[in-house]
PDB file of N, CA and C in Angstrom:
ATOM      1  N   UNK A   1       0.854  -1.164   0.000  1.00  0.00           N
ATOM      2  CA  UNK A   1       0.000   0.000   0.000  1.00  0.00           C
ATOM      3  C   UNK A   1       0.900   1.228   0.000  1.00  0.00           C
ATOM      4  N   UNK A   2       0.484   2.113  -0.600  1.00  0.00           N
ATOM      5  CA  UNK A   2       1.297   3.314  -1.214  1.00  0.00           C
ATOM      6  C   UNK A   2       0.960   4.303  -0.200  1.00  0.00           C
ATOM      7  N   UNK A   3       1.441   5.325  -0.057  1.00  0.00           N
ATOM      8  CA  UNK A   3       1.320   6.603   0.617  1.00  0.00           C
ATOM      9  C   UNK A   3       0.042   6.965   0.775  1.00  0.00           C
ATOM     10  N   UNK A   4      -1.004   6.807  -0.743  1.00  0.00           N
ATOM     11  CA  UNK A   4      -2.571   7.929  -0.745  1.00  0.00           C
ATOM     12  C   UNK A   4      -3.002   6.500  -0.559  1.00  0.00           C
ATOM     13  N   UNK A   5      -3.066   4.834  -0.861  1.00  0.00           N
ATOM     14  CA  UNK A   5      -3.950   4.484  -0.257  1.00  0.00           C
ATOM     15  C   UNK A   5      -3.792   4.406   1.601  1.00  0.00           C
ATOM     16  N   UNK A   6      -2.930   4.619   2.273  1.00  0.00           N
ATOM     17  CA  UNK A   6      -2.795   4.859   3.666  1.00  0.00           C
ATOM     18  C   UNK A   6      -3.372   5.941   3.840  1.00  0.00           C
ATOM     19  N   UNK A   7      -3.325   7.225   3.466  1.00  0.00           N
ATOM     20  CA  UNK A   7      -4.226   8.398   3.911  1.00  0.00           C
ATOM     21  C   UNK A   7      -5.257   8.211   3.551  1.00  0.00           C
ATOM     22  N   UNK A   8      -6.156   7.421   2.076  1.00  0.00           N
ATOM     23  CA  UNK A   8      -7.034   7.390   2.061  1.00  0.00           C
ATOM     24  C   UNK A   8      -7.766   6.095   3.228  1.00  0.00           C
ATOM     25  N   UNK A   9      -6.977   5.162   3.271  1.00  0.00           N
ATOM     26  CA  UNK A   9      -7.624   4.653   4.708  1.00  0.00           C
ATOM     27  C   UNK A   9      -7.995   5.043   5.466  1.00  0.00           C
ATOM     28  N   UNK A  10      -6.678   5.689   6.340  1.00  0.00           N
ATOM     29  CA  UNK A  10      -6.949   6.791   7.215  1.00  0.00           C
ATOM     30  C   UNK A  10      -8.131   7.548   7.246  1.00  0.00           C
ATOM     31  N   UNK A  11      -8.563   8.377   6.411  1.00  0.00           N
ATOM     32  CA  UNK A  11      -9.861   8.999   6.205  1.00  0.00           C
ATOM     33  C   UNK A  11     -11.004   8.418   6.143  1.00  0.00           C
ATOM     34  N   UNK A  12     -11.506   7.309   5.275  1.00  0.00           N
ATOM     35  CA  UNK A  12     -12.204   6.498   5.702  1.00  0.00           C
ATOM     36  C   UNK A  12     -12.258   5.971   7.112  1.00  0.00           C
ATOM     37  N   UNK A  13     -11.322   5.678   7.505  1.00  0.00           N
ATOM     38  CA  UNK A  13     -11.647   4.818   8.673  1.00  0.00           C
ATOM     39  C   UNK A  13     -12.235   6.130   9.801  1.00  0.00           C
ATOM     40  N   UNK A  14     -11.915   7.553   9.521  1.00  0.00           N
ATOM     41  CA  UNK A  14     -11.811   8.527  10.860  1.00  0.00           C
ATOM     42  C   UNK A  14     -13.432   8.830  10.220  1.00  0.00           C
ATOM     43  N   UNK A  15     -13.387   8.541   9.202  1.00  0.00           N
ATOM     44  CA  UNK A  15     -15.207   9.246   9.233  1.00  0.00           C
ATOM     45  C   UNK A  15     -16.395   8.401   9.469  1.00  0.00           C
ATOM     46  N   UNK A  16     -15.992   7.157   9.293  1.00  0.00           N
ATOM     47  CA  UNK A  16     -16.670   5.479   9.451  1.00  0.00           C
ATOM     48  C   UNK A  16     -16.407   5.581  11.288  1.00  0.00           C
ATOM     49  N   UNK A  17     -15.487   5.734  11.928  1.00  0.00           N
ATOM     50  CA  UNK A  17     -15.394   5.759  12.934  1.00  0.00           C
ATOM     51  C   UNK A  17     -16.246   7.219  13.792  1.00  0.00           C
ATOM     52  N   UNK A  18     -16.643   7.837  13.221  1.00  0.00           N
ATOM     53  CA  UNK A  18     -17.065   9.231  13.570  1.00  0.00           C
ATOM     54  C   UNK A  18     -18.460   9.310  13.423  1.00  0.00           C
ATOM     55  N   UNK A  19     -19.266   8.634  12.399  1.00  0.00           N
ATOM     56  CA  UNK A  19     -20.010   8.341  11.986  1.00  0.00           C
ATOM     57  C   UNK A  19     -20.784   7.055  12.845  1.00  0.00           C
ATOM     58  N   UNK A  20     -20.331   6.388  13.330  1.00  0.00           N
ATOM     59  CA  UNK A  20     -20.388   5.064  14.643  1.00  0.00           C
ATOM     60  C   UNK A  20     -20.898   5.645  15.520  1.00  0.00           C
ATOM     61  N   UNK A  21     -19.441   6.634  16.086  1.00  0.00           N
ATOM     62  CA  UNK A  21     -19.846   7.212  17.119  1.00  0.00           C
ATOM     63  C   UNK A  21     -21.425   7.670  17.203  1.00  0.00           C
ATOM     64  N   UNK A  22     -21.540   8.574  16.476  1.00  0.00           N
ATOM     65  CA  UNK A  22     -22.986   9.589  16.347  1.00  0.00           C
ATOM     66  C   UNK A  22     -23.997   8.612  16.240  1.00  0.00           C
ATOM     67  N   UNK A  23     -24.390   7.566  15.349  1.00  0.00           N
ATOM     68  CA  UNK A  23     -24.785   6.123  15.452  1.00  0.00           C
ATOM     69  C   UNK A  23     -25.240   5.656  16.791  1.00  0.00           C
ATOM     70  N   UNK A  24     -24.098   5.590  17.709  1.00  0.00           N
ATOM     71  CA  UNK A  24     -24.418   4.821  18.946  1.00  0.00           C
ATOM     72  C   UNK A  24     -23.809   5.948  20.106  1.00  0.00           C
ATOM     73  N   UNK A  25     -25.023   6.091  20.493  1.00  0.00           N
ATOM     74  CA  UNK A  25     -24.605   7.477  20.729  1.00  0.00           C
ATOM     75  C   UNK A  25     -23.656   7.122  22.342  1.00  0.00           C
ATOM     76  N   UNK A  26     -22.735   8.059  22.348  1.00  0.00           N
ATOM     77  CA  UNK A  26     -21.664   7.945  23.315  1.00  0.00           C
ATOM     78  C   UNK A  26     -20.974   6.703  23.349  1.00  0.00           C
ATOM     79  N   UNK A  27     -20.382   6.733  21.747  1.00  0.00           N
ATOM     80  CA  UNK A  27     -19.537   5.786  21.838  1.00  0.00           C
ATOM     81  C   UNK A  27     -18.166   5.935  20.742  1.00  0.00           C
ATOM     82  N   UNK A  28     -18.195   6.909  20.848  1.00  0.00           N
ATOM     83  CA  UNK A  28     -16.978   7.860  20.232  1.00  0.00           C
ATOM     84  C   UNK A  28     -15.814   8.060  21.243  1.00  0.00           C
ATOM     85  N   UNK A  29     -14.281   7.935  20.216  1.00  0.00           N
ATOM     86  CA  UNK A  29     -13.375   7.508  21.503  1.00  0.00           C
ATOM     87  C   UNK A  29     -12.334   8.994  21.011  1.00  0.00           C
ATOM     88  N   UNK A  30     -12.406   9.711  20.416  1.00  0.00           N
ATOM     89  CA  UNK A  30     -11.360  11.236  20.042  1.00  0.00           C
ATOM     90  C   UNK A  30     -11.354  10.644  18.557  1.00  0.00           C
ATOM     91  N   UNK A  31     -10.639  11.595  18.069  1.00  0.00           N
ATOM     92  CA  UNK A  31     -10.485  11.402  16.778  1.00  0.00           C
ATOM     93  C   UNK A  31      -9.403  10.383  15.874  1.00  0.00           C
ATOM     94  N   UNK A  32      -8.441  10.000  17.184  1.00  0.00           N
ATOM     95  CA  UNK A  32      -7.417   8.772  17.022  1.00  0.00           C
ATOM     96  C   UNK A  32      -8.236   7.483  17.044  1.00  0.00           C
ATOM     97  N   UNK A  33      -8.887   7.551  17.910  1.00  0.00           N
ATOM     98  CA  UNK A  33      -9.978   6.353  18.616  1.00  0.00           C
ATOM     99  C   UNK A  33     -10.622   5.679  17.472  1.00  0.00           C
ATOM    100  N   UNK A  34     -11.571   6.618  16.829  1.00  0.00           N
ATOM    101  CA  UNK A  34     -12.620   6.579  15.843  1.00  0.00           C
ATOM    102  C   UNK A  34     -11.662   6.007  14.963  1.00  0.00           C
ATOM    103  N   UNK A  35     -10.956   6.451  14.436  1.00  0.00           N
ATOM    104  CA  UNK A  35      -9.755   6.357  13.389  1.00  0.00           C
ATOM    105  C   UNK A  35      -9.689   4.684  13.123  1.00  0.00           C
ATOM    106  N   UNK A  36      -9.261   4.062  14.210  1.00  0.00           N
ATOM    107  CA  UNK A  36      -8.896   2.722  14.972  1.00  0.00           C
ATOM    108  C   UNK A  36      -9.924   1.880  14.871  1.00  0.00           C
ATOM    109  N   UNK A  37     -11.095   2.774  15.308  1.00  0.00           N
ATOM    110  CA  UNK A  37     -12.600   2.009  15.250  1.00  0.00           C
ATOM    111  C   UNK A  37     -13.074   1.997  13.452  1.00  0.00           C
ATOM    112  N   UNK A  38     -12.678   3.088  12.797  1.00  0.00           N
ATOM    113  CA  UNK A  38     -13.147   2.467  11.551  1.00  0.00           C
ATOM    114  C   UNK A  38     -12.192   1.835  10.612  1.00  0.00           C
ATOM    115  N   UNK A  39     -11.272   1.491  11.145  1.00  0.00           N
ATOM    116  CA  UNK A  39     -10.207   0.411  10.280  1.00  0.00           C
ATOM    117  C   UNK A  39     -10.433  -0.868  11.402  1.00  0.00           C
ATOM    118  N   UNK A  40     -10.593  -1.033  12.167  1.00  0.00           N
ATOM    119  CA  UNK A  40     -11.385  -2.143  12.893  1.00  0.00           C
ATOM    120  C   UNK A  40     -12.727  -2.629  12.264  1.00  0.00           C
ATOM    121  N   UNK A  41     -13.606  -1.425  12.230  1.00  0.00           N
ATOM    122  CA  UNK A  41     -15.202  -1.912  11.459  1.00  0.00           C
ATOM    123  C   UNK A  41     -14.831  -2.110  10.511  1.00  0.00           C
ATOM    124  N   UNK A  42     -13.925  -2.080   9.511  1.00  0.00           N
ATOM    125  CA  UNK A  42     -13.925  -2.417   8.402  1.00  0.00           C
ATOM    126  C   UNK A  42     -13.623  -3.512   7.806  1.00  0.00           C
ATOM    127  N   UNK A  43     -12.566  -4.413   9.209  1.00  0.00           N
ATOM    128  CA  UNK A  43     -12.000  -5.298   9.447  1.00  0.00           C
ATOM    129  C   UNK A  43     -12.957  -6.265   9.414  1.00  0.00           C
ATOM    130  N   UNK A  44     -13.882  -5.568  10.438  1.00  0.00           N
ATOM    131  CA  UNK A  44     -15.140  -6.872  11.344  1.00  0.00           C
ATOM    132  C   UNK A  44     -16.152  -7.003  10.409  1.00  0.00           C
ATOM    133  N   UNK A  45     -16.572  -5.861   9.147  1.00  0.00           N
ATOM    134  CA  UNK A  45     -17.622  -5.738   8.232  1.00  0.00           C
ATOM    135  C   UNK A  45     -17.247  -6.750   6.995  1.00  0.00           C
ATOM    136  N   UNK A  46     -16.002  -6.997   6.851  1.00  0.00           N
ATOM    137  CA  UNK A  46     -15.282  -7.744   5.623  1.00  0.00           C
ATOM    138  C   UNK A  46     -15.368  -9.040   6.205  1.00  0.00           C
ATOM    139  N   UNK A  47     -15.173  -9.331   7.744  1.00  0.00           N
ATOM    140  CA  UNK A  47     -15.895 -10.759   7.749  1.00  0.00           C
ATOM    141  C   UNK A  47     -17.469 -11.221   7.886  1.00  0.00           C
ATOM    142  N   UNK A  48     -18.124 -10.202   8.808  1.00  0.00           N
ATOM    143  CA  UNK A  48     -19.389 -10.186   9.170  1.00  0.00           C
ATOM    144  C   UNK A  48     -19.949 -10.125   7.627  1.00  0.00           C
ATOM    145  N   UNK A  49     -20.055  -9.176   7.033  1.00  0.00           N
ATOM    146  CA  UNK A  49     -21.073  -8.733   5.777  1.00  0.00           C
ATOM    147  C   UNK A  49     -21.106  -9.345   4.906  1.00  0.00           C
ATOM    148  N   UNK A  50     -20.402 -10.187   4.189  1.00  0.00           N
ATOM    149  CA  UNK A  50     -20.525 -11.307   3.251  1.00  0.00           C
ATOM    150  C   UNK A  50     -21.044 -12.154   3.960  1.00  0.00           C
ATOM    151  N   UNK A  51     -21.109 -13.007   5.099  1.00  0.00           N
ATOM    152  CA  UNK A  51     -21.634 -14.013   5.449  1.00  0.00           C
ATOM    153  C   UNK A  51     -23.099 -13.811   5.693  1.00  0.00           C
ATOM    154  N   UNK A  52     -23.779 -12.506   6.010  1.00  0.00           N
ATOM    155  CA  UNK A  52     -25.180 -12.570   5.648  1.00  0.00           C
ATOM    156  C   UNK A  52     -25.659 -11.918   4.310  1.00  0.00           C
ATOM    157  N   UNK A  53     -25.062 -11.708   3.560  1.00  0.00           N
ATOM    158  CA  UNK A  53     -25.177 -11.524   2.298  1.00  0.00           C
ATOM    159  C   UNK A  53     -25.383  -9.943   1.890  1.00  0.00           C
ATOM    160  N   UNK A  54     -24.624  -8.991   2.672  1.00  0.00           N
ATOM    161  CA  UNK A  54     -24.553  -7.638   2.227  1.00  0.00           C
ATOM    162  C   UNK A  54     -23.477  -7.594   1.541  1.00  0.00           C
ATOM    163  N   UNK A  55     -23.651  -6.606   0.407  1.00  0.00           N
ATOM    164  CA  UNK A  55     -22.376  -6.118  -0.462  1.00  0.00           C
ATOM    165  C   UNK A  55     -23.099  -4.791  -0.704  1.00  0.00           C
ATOM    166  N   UNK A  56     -21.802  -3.747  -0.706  1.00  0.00           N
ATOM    167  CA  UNK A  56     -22.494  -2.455  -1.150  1.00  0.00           C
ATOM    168  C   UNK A  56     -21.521  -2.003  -2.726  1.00  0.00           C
ATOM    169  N   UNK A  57     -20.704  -3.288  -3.105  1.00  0.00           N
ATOM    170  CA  UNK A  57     -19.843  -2.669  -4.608  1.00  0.00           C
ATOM    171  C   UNK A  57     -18.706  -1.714  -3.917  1.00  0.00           C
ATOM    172  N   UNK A  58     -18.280  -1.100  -4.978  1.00  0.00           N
ATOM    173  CA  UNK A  58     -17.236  -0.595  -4.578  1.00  0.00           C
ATOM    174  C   UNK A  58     -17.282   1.027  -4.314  1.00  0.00           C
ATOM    175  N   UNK A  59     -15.894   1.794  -4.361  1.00  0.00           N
ATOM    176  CA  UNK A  59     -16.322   3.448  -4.092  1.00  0.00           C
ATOM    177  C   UNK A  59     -15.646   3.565  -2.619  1.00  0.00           C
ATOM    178  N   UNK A  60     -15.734   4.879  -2.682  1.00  0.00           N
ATOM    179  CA  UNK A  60     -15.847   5.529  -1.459  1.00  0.00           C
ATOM    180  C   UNK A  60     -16.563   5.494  -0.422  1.00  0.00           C
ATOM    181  N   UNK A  61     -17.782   5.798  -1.291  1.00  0.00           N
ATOM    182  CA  UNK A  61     -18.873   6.264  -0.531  1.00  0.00           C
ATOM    183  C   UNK A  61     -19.357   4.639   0.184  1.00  0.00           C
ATOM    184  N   UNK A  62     -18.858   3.512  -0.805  1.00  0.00           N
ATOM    185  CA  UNK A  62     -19.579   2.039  -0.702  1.00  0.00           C
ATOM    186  C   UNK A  62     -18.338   2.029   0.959  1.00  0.00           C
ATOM    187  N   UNK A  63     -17.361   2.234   0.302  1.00  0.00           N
ATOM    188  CA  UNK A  63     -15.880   2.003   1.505  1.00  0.00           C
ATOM    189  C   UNK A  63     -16.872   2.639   3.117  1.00  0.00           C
ATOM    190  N   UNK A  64     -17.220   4.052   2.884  1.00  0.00           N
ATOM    191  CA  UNK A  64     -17.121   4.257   4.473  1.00  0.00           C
ATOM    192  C   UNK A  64     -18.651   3.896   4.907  1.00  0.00           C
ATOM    193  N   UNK A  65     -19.806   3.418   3.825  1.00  0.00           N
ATOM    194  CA  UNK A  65     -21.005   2.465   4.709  1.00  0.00           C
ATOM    195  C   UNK A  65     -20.004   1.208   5.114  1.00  0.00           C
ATOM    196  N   UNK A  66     -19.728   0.787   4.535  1.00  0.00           N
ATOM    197  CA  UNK A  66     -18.879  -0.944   5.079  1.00  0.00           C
ATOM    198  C   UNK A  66     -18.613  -0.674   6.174  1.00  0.00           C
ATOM    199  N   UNK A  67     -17.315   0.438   6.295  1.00  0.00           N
ATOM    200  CA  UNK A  67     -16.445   0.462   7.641  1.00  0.00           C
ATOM    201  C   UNK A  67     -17.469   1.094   8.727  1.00  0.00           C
ATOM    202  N   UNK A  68     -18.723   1.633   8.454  1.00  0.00           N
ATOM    203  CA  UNK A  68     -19.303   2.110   9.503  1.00  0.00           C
ATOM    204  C   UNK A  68     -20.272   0.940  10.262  1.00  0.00           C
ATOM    205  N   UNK A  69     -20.727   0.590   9.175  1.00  0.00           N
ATOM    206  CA  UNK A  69     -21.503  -0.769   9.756  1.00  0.00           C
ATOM    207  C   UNK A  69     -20.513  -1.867  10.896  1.00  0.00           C
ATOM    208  N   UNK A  70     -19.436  -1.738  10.336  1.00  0.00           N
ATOM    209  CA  UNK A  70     -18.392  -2.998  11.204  1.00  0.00           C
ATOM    210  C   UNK A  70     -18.439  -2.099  12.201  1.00  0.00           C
ATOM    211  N   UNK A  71     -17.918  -0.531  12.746  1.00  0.00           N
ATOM    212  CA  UNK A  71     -17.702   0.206  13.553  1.00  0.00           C
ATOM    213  C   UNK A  71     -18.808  -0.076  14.551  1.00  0.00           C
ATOM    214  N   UNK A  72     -19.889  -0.031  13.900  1.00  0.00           N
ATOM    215  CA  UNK A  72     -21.202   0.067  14.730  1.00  0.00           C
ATOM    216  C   UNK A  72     -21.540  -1.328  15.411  1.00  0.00           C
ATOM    217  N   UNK A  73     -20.854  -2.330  15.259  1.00  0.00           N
ATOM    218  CA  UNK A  73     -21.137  -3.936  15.572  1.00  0.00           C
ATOM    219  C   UNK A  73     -19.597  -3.811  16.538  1.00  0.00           C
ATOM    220  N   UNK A  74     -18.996  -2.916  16.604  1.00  0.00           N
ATOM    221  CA  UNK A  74     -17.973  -3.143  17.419  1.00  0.00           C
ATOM    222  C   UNK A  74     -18.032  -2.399  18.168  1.00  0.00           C
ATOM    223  N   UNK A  75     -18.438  -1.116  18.072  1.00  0.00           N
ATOM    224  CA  UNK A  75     -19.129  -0.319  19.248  1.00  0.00           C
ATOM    225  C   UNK A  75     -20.175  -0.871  20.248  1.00  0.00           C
ATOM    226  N   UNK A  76     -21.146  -1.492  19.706  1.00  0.00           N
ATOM    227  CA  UNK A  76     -22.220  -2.340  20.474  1.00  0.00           C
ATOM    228  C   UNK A  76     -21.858  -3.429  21.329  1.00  0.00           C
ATOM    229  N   UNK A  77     -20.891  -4.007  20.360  1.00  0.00           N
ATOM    230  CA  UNK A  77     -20.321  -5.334  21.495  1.00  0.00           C
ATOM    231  C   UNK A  77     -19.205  -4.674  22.777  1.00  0.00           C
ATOM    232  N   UNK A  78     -18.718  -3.826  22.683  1.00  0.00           N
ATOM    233  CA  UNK A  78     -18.151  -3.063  23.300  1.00  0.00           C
ATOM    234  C   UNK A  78     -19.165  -2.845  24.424  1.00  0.00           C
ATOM    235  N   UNK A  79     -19.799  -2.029  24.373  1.00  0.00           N
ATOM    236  CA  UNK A  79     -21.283  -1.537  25.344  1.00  0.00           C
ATOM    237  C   UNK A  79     -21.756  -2.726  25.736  1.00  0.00           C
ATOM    238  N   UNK A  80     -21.886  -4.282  25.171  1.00  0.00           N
ATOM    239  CA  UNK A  80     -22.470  -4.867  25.789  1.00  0.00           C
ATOM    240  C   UNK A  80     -21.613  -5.441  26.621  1.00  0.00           C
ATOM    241  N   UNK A  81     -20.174  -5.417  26.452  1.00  0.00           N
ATOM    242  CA  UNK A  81     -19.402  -6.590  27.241  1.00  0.00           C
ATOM    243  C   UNK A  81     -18.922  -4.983  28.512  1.00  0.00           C
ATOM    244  N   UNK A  82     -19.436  -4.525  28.493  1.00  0.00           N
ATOM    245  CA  UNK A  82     -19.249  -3.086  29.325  1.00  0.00           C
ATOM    246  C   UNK A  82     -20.325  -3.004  30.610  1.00  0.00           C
ATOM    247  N   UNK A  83     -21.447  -3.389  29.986  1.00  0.00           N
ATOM    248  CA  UNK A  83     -22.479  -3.614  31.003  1.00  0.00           C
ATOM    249  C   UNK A  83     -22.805  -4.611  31.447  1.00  0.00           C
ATOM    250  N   UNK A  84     -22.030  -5.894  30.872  1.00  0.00           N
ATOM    251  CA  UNK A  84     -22.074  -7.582  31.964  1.00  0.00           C
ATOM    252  C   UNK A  84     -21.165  -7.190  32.958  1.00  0.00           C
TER     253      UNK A  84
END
């Protein structure tokens, strides 16, 4: 991976992660956090989302629904293993 696809990760992942946050609400971690959380959701969406049969194609715009959806399944499990 080259220089712009790392920043373009980067960006994706901080707005997929930012985007979570607001999602579930108070579950935004700074802007490093989020960052982490949407290259994580994106991680958890690339295994989760094919196995029930979501695909959103490709893009940008397809890139930061993916990584937000994983964000948002990792935010939740977060909150739930928070309140056992």
């Amino acid at each position: 991976m080259g220089i712009g696809g790392l920043i373009a990760t980067l960006i994706i992942g901080a707005i997929a992660g930012w985007l979570a946050g607001l999602i579930v609400k108070g579950g935004g971690f700074g802007i490093l956090g989020n960052m982490v959380m949407g290259i994580i959701g994106a991680f958890v969406a690339g295994l989760v989302l094919p196995g029930i049969g979501l695909g959103f194609g490709g893009g940008v715009i397809a890139s930061i629904i993916h990584a937000t959806l994983g964000a948002v399944i990792v935010l939740v499990v977060i909150r739930l293993v928070k309140q056992a």
